[in-house]
N, C-alpha and C. Protein backbone atom coordinates (compact mmCIF):
# COMPACT_ATOMS: atom_id res chain seq x y z
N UNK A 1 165.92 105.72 83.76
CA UNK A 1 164.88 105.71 82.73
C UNK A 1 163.69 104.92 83.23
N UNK A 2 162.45 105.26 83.27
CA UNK A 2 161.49 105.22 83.50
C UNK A 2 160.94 103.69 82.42
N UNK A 3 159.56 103.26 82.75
CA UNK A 3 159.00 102.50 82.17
C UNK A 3 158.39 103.48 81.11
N UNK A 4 158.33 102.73 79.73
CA UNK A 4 157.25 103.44 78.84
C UNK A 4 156.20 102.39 78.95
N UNK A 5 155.01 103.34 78.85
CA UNK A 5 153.64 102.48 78.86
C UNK A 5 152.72 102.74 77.43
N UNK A 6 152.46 101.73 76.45
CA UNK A 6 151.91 102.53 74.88
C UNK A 6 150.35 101.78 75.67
N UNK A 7 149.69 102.42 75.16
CA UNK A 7 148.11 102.52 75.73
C UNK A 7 146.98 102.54 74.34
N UNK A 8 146.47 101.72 73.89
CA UNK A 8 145.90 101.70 72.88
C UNK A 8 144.34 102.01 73.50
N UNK A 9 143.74 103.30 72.85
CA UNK A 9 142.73 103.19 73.98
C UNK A 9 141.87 103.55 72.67
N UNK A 10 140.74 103.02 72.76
CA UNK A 10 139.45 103.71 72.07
C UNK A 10 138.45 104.83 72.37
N UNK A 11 138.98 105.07 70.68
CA UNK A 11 138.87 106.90 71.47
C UNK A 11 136.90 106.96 71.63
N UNK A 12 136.12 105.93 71.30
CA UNK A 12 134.62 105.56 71.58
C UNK A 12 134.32 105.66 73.10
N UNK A 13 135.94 105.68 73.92
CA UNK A 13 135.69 105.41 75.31
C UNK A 13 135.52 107.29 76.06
N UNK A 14 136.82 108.07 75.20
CA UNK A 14 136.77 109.24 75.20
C UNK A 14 135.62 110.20 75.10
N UNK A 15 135.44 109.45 73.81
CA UNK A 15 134.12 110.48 73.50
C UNK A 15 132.95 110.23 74.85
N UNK A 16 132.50 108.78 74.56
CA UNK A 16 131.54 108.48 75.68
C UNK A 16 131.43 109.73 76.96
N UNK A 17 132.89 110.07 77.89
CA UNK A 17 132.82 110.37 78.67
C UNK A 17 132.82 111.93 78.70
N UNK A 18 133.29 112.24 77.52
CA UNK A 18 132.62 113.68 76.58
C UNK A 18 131.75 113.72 77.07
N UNK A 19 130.80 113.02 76.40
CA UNK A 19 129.34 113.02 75.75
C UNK A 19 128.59 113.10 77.02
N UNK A 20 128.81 112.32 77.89
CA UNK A 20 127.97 112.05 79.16
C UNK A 20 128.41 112.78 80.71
N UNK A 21 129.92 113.29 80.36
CA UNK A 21 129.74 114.41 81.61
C UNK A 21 130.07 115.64 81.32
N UNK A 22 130.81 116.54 82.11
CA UNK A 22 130.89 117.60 82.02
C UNK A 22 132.29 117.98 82.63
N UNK A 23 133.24 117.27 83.22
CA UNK A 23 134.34 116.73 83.32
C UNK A 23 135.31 116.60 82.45
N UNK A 24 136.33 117.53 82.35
CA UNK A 24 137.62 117.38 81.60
C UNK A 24 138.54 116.48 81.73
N UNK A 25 138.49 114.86 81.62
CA UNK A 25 139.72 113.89 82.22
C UNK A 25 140.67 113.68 81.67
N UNK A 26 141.60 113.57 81.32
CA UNK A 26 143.20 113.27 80.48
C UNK A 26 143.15 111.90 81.09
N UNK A 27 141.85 111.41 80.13
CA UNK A 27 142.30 109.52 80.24
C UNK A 27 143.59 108.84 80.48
N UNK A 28 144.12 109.36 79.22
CA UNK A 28 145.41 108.68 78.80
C UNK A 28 146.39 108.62 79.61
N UNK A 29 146.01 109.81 80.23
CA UNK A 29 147.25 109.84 81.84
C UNK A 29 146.96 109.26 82.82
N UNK A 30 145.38 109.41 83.62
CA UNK A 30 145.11 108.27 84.61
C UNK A 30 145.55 107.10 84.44
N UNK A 31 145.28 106.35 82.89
CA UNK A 31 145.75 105.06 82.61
C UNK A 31 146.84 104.70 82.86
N UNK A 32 147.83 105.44 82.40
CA UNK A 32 148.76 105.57 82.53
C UNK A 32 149.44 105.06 83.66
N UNK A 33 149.06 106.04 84.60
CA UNK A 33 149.39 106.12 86.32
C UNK A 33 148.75 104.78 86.84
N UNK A 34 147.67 103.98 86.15
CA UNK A 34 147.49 103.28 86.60
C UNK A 34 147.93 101.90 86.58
N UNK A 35 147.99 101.93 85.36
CA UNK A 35 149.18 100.47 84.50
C UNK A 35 150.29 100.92 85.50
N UNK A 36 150.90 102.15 85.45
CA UNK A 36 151.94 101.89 86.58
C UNK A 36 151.85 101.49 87.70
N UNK A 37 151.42 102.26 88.31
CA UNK A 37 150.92 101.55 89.75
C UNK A 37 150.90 100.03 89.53
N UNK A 38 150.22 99.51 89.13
CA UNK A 38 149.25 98.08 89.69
C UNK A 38 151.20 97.26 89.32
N UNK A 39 151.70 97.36 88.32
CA UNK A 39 152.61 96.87 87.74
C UNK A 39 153.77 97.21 89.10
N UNK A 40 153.75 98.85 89.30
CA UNK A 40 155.06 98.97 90.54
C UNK A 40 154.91 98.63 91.60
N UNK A 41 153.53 98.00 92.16
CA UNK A 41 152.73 97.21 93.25
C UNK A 41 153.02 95.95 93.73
N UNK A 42 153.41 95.41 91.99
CA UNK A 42 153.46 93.75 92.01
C UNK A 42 154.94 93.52 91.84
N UNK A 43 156.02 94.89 91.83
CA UNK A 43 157.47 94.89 91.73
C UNK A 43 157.47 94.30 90.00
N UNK A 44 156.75 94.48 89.19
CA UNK A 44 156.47 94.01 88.19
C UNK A 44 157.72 95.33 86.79
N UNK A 45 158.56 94.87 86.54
CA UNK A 45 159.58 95.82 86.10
C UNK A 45 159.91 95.64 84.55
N UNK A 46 159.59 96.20 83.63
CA UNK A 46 159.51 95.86 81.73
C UNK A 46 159.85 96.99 81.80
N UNK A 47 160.47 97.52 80.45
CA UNK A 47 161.28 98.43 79.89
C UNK A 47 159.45 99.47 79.11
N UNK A 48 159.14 98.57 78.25
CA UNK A 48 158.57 98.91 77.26
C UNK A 48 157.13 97.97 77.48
N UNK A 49 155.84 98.27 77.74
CA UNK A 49 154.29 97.62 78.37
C UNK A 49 153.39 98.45 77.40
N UNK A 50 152.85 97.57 77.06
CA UNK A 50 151.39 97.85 75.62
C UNK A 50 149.93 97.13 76.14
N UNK A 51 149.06 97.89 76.48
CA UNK A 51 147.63 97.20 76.95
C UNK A 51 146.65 97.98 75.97
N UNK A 52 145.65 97.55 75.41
CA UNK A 52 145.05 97.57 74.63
C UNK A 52 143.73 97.62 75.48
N UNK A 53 142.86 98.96 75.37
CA UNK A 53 141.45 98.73 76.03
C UNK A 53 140.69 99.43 75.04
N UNK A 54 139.76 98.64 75.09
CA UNK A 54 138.78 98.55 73.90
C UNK A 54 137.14 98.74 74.75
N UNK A 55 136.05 99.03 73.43
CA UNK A 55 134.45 99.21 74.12
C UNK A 55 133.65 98.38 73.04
N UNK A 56 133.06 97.24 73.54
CA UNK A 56 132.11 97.16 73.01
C UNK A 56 130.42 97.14 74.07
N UNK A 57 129.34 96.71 72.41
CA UNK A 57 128.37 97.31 73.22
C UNK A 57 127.62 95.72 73.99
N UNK A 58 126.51 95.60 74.82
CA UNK A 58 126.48 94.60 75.66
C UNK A 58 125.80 93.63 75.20
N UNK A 59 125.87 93.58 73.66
CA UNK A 59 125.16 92.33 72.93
C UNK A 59 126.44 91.69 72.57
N UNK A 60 127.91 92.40 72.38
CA UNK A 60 128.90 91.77 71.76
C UNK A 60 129.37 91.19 73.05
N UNK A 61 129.53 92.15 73.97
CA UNK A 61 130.31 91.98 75.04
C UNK A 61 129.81 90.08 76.20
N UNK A 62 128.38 90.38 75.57
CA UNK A 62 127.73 88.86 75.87
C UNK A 62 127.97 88.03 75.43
N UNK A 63 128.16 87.71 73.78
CA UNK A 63 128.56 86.90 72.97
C UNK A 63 130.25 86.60 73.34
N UNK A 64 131.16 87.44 73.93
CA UNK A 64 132.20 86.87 73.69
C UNK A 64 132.52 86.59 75.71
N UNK A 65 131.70 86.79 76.38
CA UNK A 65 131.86 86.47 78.00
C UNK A 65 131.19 85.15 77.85
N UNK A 66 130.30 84.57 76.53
CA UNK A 66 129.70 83.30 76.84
C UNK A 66 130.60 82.37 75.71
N UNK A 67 131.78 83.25 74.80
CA UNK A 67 132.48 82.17 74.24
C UNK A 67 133.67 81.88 74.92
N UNK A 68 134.03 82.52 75.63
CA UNK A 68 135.55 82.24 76.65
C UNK A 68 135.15 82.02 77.90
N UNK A 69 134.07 82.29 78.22
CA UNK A 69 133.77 81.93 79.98
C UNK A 69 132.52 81.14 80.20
N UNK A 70 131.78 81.02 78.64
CA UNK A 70 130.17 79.94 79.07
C UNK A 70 129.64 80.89 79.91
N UNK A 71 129.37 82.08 80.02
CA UNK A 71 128.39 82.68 80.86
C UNK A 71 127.70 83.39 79.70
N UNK A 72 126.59 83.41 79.65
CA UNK A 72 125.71 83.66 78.58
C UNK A 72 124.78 85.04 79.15
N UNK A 73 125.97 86.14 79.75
CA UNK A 73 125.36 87.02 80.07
C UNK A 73 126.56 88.48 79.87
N UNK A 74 125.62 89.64 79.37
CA UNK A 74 126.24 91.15 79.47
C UNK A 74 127.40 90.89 80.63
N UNK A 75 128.51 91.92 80.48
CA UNK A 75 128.98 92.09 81.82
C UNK A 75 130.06 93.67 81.77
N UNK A 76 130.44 94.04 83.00
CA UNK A 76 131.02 95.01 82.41
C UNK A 76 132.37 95.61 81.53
N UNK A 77 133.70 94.59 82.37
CA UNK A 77 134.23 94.53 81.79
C UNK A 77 135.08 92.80 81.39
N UNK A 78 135.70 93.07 80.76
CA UNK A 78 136.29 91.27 80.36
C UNK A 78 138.08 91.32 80.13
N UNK A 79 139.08 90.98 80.82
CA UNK A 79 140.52 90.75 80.34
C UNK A 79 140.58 89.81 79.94
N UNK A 80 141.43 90.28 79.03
CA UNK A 80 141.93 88.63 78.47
C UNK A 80 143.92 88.63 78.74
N UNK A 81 144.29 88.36 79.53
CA UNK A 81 145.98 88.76 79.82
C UNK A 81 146.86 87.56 78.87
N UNK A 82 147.96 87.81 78.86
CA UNK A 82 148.50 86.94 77.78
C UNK A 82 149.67 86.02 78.75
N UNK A 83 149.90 86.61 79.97
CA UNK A 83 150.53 86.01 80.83
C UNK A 83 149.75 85.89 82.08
N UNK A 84 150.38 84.70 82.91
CA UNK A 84 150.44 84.69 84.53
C UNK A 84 150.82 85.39 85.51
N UNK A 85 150.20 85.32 86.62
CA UNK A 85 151.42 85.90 87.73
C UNK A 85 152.67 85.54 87.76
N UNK A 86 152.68 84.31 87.43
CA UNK A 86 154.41 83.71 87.95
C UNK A 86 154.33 83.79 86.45
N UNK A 87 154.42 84.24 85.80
CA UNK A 87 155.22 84.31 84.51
C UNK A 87 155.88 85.98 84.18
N UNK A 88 154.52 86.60 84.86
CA UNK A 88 155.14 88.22 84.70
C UNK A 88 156.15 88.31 85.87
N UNK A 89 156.18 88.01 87.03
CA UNK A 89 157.47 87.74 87.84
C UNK A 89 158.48 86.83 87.18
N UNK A 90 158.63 86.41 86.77
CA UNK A 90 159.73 85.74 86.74
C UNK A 90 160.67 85.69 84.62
N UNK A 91 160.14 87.03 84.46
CA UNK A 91 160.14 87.37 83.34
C UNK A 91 161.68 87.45 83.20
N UNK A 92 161.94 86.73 81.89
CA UNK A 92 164.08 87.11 81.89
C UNK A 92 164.04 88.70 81.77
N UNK A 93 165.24 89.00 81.98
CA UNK A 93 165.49 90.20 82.23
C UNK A 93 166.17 91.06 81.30
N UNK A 94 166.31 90.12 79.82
CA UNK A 94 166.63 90.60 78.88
C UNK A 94 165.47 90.83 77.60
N UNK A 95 164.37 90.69 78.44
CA UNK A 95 163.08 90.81 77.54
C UNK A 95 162.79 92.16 78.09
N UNK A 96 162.88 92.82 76.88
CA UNK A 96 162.47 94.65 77.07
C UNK A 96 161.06 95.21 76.80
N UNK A 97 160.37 94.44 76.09
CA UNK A 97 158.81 94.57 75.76
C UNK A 97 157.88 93.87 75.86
N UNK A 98 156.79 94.25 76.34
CA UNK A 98 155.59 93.29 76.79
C UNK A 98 154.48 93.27 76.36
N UNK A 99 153.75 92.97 75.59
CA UNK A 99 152.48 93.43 75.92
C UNK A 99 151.26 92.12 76.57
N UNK A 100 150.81 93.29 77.62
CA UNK A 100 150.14 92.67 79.15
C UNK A 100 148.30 92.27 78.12
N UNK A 101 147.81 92.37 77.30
CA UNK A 101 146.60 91.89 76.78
C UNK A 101 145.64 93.17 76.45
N UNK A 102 144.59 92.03 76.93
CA UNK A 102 143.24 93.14 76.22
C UNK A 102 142.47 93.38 77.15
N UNK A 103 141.72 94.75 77.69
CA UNK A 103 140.78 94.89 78.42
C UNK A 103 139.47 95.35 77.61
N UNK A 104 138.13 94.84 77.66
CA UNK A 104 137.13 95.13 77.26
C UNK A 104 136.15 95.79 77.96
N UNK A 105 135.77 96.82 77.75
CA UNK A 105 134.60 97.81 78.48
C UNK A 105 133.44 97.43 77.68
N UNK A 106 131.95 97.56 78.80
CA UNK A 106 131.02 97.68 77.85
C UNK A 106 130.43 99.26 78.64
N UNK A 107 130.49 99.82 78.19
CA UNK A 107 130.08 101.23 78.81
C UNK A 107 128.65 101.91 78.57
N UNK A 108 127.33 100.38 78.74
CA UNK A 108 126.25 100.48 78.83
C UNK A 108 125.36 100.24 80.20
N UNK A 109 126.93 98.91 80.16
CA UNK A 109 127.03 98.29 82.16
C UNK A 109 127.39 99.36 82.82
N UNK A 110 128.37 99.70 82.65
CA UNK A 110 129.11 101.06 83.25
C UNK A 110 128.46 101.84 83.44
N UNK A 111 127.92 102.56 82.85
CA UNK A 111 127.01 103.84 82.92
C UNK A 111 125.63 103.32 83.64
N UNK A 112 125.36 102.62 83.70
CA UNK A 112 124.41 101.40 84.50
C UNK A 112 124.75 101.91 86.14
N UNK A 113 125.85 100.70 85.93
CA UNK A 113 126.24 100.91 87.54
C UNK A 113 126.48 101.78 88.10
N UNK A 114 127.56 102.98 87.29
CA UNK A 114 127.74 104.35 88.28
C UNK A 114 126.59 105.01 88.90
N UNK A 115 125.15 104.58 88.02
CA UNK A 115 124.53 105.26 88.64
C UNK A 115 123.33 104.34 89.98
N UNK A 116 123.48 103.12 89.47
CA UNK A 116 123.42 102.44 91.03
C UNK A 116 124.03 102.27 91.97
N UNK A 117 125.56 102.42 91.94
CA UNK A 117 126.34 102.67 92.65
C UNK A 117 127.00 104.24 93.20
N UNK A 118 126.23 104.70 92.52
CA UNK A 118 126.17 106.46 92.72
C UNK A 118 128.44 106.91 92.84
N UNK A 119 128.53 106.31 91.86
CA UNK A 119 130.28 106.56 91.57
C UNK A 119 130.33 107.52 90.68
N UNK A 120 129.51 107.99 89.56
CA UNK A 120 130.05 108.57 88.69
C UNK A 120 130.56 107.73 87.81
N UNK A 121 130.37 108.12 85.89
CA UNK A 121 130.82 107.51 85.13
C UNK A 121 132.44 107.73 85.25
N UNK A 122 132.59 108.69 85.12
CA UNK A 122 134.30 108.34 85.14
C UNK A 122 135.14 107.75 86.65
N UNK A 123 134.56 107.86 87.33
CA UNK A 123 135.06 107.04 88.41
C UNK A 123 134.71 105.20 88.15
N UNK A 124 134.01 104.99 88.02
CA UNK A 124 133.29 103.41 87.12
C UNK A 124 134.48 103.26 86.28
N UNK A 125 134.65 104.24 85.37
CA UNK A 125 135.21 103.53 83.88
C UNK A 125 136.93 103.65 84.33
N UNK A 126 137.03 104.20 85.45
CA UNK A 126 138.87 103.98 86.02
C UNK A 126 138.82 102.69 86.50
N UNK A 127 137.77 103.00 87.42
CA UNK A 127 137.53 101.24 88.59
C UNK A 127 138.09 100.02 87.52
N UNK A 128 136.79 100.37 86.53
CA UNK A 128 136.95 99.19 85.58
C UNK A 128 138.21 98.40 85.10
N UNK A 129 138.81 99.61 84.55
CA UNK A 129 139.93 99.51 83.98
C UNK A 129 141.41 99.14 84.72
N UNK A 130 141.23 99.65 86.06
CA UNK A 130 142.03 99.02 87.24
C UNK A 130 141.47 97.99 87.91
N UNK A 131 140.57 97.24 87.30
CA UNK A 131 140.01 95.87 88.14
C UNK A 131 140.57 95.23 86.62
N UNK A 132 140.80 95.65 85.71
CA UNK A 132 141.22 94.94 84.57
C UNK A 132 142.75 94.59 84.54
N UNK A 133 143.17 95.91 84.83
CA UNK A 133 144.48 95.63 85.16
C UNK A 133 145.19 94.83 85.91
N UNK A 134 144.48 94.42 87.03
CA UNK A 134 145.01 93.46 87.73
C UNK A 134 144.55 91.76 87.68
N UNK A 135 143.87 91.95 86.63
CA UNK A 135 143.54 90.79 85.89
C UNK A 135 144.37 90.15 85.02
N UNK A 136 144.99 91.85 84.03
CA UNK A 136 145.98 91.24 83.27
C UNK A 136 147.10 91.18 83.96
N UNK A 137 147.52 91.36 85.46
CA UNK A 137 148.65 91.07 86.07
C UNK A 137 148.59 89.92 86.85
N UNK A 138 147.79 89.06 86.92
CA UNK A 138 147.66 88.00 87.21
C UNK A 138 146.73 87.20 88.54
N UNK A 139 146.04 88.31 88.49
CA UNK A 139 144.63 88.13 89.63
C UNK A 139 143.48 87.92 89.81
N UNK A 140 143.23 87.77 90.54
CA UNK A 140 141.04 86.70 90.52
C UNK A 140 140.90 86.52 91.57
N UNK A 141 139.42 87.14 91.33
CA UNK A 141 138.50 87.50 92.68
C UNK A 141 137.33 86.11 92.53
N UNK A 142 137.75 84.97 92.30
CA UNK A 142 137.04 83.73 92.78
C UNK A 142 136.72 83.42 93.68
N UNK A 143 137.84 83.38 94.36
CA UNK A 143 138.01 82.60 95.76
C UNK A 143 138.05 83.74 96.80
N UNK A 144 137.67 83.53 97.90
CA UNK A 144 138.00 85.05 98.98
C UNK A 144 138.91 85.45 99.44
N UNK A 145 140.16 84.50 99.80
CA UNK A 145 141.68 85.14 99.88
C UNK A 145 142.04 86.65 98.61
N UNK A 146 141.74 85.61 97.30
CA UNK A 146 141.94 86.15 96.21
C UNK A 146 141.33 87.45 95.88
N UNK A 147 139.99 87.58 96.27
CA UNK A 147 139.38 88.67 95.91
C UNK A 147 139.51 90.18 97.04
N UNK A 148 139.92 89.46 98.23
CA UNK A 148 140.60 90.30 99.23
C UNK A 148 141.74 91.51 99.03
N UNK A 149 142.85 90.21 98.47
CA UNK A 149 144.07 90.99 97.75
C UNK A 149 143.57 91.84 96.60
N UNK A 150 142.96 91.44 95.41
CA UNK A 150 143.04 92.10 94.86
C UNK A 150 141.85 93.37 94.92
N UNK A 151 140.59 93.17 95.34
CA UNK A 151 139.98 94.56 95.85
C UNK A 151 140.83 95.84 96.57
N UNK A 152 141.97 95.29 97.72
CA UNK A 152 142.75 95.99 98.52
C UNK A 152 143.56 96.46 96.99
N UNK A 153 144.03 95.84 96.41
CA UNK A 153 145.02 96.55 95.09
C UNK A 153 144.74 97.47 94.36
N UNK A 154 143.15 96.93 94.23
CA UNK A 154 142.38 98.31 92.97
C UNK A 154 142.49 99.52 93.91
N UNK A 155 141.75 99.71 95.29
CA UNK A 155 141.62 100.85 96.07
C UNK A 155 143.00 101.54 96.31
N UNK A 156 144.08 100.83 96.18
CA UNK A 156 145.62 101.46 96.67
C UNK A 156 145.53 101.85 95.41
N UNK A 157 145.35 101.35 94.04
CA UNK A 157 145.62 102.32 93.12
C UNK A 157 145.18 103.28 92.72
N UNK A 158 143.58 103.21 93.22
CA UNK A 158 143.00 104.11 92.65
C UNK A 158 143.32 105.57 93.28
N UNK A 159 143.52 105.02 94.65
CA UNK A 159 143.36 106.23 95.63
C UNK A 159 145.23 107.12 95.25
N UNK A 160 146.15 106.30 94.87
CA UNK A 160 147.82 106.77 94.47
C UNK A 160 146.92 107.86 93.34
N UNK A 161 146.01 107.07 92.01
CA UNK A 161 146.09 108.51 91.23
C UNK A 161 145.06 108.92 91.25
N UNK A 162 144.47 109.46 92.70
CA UNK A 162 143.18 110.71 92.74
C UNK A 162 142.26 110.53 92.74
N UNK A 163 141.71 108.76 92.43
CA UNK A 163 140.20 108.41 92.50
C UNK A 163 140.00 108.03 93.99
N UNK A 164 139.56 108.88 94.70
CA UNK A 164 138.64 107.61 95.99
C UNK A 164 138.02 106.92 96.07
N UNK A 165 138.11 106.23 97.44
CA UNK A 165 137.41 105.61 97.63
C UNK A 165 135.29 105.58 97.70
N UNK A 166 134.48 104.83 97.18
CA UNK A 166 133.29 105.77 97.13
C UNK A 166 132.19 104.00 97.58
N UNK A 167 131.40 104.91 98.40
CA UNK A 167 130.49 104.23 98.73
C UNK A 167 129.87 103.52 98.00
N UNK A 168 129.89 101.65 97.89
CA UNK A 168 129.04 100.60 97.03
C UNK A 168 129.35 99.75 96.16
C-alpha cells in the first residue's frame, strides 16, 4: 500500500492557470508526484500526508513575509512547515498521519517571473511549489552548502515528473 497524499489546493490557483494559458494541467496530479518525490527522496515514509497550498495576492503575501520573517517585502512563495528535518526522520512509526504545513503562492510574483525568467507560468507555479516542498521537509537555501542540496532536489524532482530543466 502506497502513501496517500490529501492536497488541499486552491482552486484560485487552477483557475489562474486556466485563465492565463492554454495548457491542460492535472495540477492535482503533478502535486501529487511531487509531495511524493521530494518525501521518497528524503526516505521520508507516512501512511497518510496533508499539505495545504494556498494563493494570496502580493499586498497580503507582504504583510505576512514581514510578520514571520521582518522582511517588509512581496515575495513569491512562503512555507510555513510544522516539523523539522530531524523530526520528519525520526518520526515513530506508529504515527500514520501527518500533516507537512502550509505553502503560500502569490501568483502576481509568479506570473512576473515566468516571464523574466522565460519558464512559463505553469512551469513557475510547479517550481514554486516544489521549492516549497522542500521547505516543508526541512530545507534552506541560506547558507550555500544548503542551498546546493536543496536546488539539486527541486531539479531531481521536477525533472522525475516531466518539468525540465529551463534556462534562469
Amino acid at each position: 500500500m502506497g502513501m496517500k497524499i490529501n492536497i488541499d489546493l486552491d482552486q484560485s490557483i487552477i483557475d489562474f492557470i486556466k485563465e492565463k494559458t492554454n495548457e491542460e494541467v492535472k495540477l492535482n496530479d503533478i502535486i501529487y508526484e511531487i509531495v511524493e518525490n521530494v518525501l521518497n527522496e528524503q526516505n521520508i515514509s507516512i501512511d497518510i500526508v496533508d499539505v495545504s497550498i494556498q494563493s494570496m495576492s502580493s499586498e497580503e503575501i507582504r504583510e505576512i513575509n514581514y510578520k514571520y520573517r521582518n522582511i517588509d517585502r512581496a515575495t513569491d512563495v512562503l512555507s510555513f512547515p510544522i516539523f523539522t528535518m530531524d523530526e520528519l526522520k525520526s518520526l515513530d512509526k506508529s504515527i500514520k498521519e501527518i500533516e507537512l504545513g502550509d505553502i503560500i503562492l502569490c501568483l502576481e510574483i509568479i506570473e512576473k517571473q515566468s516571464i523574466e525568467y522565460g519558464t512559463g507560468i505553469v512551469r513557475e507555479i510547479l517550481y514554486m511549489i516544489t521549492h516549497g516542498m522542500c521547505h516543508l521537509t526541512g530545507h534552506d537555501h541560506e547558507i550555500g552548502e544548503e542551498k546546493v542540496i536543496m536546488r539539486a532536489l527541486e531539479e531531481k524532482v521536477l525533472s522525475k515528473v516531466g518539468v525540465g530543466k529551463v534556462n534562469g
